[in-house]
PDB file of N, CA and C in Angstrom:
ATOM      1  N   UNK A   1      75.327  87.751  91.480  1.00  0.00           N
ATOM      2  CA  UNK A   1      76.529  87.707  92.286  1.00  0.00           C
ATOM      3  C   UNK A   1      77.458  88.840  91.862  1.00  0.00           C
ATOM      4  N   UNK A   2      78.087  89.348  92.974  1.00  0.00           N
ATOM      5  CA  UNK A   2      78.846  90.825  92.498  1.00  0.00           C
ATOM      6  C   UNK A   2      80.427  89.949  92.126  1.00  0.00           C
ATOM      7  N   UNK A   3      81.491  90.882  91.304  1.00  0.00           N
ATOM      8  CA  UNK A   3      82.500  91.060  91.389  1.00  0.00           C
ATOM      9  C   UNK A   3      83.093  91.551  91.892  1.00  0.00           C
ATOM     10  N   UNK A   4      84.277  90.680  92.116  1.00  0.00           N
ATOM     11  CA  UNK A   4      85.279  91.375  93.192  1.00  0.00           C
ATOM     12  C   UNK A   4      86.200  92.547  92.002  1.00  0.00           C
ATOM     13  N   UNK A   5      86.662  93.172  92.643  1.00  0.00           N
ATOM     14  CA  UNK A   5      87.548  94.357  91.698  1.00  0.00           C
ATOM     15  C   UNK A   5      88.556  93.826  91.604  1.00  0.00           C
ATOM     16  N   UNK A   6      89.417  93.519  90.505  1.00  0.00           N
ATOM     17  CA  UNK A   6      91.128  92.909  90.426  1.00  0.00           C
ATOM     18  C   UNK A   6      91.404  94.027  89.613  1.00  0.00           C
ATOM     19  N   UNK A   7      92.795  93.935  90.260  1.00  0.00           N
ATOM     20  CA  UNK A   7      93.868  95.300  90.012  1.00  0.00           C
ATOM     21  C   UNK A   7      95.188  94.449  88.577  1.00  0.00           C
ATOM     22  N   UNK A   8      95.442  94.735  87.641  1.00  0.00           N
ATOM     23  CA  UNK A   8      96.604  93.694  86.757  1.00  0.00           C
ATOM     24  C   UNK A   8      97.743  94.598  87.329  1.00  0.00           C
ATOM     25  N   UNK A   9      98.348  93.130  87.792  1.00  0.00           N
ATOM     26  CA  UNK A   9     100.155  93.757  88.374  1.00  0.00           C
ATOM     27  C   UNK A   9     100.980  93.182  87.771  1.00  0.00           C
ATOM     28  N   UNK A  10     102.105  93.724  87.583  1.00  0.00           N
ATOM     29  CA  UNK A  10     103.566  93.494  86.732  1.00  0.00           C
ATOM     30  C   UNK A  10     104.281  92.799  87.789  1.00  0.00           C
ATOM     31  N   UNK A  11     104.239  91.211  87.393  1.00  0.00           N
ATOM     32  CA  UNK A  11     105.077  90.613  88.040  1.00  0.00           C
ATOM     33  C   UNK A  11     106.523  90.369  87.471  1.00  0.00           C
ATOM     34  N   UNK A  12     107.783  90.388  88.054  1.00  0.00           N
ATOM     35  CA  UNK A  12     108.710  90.124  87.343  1.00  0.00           C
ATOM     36  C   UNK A  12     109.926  88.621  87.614  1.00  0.00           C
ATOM     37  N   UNK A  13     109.990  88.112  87.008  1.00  0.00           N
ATOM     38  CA  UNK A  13     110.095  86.554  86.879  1.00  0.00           C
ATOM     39  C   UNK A  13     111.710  86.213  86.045  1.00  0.00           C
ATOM     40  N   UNK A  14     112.746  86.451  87.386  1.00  0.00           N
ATOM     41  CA  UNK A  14     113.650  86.717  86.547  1.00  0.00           C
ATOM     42  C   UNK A  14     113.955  87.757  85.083  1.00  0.00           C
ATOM     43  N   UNK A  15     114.258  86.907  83.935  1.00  0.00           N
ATOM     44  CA  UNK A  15     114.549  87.625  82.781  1.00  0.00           C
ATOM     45  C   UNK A  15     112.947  87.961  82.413  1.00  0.00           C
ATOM     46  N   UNK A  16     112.061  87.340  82.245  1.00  0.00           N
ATOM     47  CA  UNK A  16     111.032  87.280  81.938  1.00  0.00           C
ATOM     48  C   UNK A  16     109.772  88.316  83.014  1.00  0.00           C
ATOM     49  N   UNK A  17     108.377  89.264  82.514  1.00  0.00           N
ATOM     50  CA  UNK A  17     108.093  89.781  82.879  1.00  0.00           C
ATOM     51  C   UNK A  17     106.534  89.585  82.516  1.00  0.00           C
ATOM     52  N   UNK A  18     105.668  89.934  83.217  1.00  0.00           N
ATOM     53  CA  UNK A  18     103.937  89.138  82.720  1.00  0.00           C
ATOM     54  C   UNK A  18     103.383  90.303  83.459  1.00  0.00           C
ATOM     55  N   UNK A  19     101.893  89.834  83.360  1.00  0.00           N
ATOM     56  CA  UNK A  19     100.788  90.495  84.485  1.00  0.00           C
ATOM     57  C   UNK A  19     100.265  89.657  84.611  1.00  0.00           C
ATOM     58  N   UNK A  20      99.286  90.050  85.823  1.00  0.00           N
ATOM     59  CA  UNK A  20      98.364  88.800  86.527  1.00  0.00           C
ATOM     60  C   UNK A  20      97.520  89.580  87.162  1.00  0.00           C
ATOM     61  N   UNK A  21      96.073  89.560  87.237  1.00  0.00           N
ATOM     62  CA  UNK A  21      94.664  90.135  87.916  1.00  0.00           C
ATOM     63  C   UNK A  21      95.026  89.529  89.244  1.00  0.00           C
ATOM     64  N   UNK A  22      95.464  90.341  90.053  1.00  0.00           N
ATOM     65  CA  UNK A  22      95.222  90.127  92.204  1.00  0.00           C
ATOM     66  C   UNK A  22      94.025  90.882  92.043  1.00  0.00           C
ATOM     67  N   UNK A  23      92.918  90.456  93.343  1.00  0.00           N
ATOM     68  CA  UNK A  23      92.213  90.993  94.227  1.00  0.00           C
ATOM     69  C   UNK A  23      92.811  92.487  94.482  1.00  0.00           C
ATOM     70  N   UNK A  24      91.847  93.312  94.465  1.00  0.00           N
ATOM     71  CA  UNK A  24      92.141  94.704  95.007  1.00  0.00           C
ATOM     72  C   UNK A  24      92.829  94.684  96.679  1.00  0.00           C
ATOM     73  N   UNK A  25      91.809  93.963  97.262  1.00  0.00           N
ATOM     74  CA  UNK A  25      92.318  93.869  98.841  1.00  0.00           C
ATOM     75  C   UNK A  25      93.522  92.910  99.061  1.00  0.00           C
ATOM     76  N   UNK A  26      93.817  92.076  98.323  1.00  0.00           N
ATOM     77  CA  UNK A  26      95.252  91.459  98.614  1.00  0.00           C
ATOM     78  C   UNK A  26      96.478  93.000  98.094  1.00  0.00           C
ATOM     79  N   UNK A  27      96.244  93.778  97.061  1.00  0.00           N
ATOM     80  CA  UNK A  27      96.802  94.516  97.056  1.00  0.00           C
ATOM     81  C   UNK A  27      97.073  95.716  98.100  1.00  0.00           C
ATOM     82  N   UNK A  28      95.697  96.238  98.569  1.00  0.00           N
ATOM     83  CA  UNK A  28      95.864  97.361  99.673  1.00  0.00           C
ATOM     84  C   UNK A  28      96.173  96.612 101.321  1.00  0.00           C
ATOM     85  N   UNK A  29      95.869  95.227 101.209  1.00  0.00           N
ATOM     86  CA  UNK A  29      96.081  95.025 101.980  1.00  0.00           C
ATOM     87  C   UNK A  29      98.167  94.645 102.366  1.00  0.00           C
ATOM     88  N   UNK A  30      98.633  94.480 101.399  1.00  0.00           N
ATOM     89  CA  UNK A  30     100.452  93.966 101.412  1.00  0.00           C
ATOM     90  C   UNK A  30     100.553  95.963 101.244  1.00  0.00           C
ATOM     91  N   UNK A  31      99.607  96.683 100.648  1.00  0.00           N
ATOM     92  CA  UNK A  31     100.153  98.447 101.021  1.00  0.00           C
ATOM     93  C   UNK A  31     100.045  98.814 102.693  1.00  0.00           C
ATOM     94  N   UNK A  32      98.974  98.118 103.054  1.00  0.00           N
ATOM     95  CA  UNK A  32      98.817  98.394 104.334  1.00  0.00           C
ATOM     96  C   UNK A  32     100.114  97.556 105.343  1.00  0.00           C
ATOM     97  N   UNK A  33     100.145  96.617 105.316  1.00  0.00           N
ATOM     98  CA  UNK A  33     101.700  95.756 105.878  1.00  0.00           C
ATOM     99  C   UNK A  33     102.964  96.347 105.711  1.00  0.00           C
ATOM    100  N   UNK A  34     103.068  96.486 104.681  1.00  0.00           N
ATOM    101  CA  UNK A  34     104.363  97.436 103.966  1.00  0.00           C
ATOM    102  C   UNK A  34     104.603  98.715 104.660  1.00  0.00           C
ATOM    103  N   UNK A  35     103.615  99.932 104.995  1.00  0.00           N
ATOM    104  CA  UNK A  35     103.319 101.101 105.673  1.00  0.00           C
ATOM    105  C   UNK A  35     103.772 100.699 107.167  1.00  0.00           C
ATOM    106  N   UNK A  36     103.157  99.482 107.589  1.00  0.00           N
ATOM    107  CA  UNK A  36     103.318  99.093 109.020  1.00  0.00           C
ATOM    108  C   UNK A  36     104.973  99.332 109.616  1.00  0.00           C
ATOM    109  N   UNK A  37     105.294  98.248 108.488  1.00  0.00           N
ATOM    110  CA  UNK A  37     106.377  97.738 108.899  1.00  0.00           C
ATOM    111  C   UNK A  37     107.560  99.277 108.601  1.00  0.00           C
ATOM    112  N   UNK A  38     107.060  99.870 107.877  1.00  0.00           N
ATOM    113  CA  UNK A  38     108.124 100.807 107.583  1.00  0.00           C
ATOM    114  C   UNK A  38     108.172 101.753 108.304  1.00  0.00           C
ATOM    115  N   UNK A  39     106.668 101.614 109.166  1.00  0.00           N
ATOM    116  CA  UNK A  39     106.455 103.384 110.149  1.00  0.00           C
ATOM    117  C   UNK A  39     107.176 102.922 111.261  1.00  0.00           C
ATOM    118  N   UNK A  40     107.496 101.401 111.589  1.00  0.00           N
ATOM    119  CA  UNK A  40     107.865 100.380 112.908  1.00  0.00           C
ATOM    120  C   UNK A  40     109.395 100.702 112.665  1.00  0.00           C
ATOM    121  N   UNK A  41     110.183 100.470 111.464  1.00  0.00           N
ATOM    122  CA  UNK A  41     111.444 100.544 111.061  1.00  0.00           C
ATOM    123  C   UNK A  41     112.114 101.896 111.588  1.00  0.00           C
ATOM    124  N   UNK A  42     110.760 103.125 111.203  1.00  0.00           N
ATOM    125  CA  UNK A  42     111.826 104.084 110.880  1.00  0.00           C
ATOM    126  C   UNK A  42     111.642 104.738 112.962  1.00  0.00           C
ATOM    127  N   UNK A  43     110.352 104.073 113.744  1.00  0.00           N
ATOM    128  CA  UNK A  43     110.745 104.132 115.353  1.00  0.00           C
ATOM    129  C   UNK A  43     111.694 103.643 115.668  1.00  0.00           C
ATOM    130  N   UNK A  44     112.499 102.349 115.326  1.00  0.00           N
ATOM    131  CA  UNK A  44     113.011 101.697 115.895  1.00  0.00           C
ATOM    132  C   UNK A  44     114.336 102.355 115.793  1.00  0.00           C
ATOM    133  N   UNK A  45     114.580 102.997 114.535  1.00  0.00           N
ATOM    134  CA  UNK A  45     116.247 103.824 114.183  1.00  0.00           C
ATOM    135  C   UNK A  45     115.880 104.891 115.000  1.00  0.00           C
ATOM    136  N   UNK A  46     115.242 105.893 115.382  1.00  0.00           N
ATOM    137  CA  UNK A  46     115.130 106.618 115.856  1.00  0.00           C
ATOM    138  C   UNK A  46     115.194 106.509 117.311  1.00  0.00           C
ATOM    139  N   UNK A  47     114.725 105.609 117.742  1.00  0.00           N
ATOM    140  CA  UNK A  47     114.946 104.800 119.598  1.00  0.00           C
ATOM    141  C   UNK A  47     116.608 104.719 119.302  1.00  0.00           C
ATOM    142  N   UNK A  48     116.914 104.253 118.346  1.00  0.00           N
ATOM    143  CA  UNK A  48     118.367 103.151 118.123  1.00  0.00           C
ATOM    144  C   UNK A  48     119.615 104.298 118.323  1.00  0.00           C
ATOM    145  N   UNK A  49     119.309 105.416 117.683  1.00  0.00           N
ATOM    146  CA  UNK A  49     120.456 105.893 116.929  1.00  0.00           C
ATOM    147  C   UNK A  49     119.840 107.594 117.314  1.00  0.00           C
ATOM    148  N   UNK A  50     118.708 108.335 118.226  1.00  0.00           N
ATOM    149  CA  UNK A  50     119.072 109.624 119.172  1.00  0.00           C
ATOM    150  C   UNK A  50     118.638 110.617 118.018  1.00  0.00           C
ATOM    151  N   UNK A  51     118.566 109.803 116.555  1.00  0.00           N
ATOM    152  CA  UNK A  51     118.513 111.030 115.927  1.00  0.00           C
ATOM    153  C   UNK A  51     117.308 111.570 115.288  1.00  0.00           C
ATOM    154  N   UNK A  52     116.857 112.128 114.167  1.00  0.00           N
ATOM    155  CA  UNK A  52     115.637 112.243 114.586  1.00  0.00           C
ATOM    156  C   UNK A  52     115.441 112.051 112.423  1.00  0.00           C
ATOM    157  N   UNK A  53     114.282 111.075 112.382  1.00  0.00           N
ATOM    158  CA  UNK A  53     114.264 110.294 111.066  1.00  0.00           C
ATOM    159  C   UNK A  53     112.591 110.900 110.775  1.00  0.00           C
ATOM    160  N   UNK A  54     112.441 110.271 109.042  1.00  0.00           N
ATOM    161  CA  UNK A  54     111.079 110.883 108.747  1.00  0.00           C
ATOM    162  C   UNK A  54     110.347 109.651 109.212  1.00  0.00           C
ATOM    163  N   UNK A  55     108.996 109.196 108.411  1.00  0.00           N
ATOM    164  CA  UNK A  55     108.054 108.080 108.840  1.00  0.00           C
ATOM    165  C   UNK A  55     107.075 108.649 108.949  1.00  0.00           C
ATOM    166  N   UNK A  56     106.642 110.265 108.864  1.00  0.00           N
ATOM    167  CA  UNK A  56     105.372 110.544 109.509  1.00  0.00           C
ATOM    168  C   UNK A  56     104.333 110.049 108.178  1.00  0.00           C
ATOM    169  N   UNK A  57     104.712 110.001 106.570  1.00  0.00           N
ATOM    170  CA  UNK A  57     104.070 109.303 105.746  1.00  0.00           C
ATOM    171  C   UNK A  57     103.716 108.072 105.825  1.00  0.00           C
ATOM    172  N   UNK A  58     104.540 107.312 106.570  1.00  0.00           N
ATOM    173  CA  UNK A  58     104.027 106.169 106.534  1.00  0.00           C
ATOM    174  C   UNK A  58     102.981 105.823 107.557  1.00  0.00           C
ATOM    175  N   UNK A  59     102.607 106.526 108.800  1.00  0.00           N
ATOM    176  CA  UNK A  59     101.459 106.996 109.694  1.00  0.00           C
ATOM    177  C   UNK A  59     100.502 107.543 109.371  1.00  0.00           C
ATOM    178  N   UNK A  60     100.516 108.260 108.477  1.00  0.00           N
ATOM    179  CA  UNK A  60      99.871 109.075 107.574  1.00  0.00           C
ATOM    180  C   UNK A  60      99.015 108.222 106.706  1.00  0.00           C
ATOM    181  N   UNK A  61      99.559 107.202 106.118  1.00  0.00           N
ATOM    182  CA  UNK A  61      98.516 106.629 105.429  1.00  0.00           C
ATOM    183  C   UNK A  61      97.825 105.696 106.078  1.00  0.00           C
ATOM    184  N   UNK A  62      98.686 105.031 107.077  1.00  0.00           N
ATOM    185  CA  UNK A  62      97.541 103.956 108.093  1.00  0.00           C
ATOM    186  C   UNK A  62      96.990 104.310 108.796  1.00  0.00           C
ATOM    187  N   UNK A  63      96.782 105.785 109.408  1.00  0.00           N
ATOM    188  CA  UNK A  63      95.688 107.210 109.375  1.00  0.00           C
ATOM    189  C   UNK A  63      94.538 106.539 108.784  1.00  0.00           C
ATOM    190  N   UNK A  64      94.991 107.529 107.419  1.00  0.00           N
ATOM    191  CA  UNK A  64      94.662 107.363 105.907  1.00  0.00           C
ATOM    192  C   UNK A  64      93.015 105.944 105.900  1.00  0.00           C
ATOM    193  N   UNK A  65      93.924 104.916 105.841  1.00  0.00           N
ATOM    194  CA  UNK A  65      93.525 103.552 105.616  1.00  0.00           C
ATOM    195  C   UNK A  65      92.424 103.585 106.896  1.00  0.00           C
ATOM    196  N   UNK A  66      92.365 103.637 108.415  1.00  0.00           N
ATOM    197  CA  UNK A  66      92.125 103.186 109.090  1.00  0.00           C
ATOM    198  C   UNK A  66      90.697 103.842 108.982  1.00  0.00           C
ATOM    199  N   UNK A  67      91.027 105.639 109.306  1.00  0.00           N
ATOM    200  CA  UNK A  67      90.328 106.614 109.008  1.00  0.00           C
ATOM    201  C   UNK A  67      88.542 105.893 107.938  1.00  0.00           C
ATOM    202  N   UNK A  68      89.641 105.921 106.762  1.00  0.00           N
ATOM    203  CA  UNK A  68      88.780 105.008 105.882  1.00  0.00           C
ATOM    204  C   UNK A  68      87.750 104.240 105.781  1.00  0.00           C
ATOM    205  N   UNK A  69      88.369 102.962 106.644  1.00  0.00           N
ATOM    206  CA  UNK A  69      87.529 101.609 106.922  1.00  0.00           C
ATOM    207  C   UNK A  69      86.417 102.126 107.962  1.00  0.00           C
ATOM    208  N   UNK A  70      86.740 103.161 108.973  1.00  0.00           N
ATOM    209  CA  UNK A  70      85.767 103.857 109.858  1.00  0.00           C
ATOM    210  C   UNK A  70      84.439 104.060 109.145  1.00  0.00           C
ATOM    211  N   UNK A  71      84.658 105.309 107.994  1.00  0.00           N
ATOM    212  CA  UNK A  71      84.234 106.049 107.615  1.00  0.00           C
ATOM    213  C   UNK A  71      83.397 105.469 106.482  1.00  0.00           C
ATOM    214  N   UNK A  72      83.951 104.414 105.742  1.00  0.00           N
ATOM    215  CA  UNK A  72      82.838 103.445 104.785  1.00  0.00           C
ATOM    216  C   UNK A  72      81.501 102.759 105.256  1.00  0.00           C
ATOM    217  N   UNK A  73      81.498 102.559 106.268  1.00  0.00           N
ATOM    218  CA  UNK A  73      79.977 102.087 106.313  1.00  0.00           C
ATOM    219  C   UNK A  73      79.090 103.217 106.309  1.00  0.00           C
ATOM    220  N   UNK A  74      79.813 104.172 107.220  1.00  0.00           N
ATOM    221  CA  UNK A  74      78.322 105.375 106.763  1.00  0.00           C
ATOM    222  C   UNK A  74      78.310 106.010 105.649  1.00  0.00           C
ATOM    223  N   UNK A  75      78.860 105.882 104.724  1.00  0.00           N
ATOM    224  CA  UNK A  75      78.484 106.565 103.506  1.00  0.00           C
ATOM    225  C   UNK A  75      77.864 105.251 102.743  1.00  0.00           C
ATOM    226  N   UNK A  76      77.831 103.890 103.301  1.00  0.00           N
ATOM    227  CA  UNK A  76      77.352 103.304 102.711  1.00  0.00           C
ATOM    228  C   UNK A  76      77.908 101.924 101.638  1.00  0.00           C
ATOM    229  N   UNK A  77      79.498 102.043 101.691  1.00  0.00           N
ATOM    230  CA  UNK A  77      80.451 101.540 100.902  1.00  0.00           C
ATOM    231  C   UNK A  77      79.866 100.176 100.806  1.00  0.00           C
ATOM    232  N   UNK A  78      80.002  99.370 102.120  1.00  0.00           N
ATOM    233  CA  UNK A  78      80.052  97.951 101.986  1.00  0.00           C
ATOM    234  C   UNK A  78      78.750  97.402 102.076  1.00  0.00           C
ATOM    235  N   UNK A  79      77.709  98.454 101.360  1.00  0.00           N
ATOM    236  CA  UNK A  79      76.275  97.739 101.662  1.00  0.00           C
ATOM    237  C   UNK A  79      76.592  96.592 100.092  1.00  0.00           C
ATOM    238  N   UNK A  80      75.647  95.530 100.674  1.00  0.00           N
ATOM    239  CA  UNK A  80      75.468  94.493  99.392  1.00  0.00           C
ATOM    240  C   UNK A  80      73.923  94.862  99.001  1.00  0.00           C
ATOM    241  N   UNK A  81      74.333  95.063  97.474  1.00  0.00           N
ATOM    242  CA  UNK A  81      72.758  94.832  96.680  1.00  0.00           C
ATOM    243  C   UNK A  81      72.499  93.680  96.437  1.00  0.00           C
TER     244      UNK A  81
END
């Protein structure tokens, strides 16, 4: 049976501060949400307010990401041994 990859993240807990092993994909996946919502934020000021804002990074990586998930099966990524 394979392993999943866990990433250790710095959670912070009030005064108090730890780590904890997440799943890799719960991680890229709240990077991928986060990107969403911020490339959505920075259209919406820009509809809102005439003027003209950045965001193209945050398109850029869900590009990036999407591009990605395309591009992994043919090189083979998600084959199971």
């Amino acid at each position: 049976m394979k392993t999943r990859p866990r990433v250790r993240t710095l959670v912070f807990l009030g005064f108090f501060v730890t780590t904890i092993r997440v799943p890799a994909l719960v991680i890229i996946g709240l990077f991928f949400v986060q990107n969403v919502i911020s490339g959505l934020a920075t259209l919406q000021t820009a509809a809102n307010m005439s003027v003209q804002t950045g965001g193209v990074a945050y398109w850029a990586h869900i590009g990036g990401f999407v591009f990605g998930v395309i591009l992994a099966p043919l090189f083979g990524l998600f084959r199971q041994d």
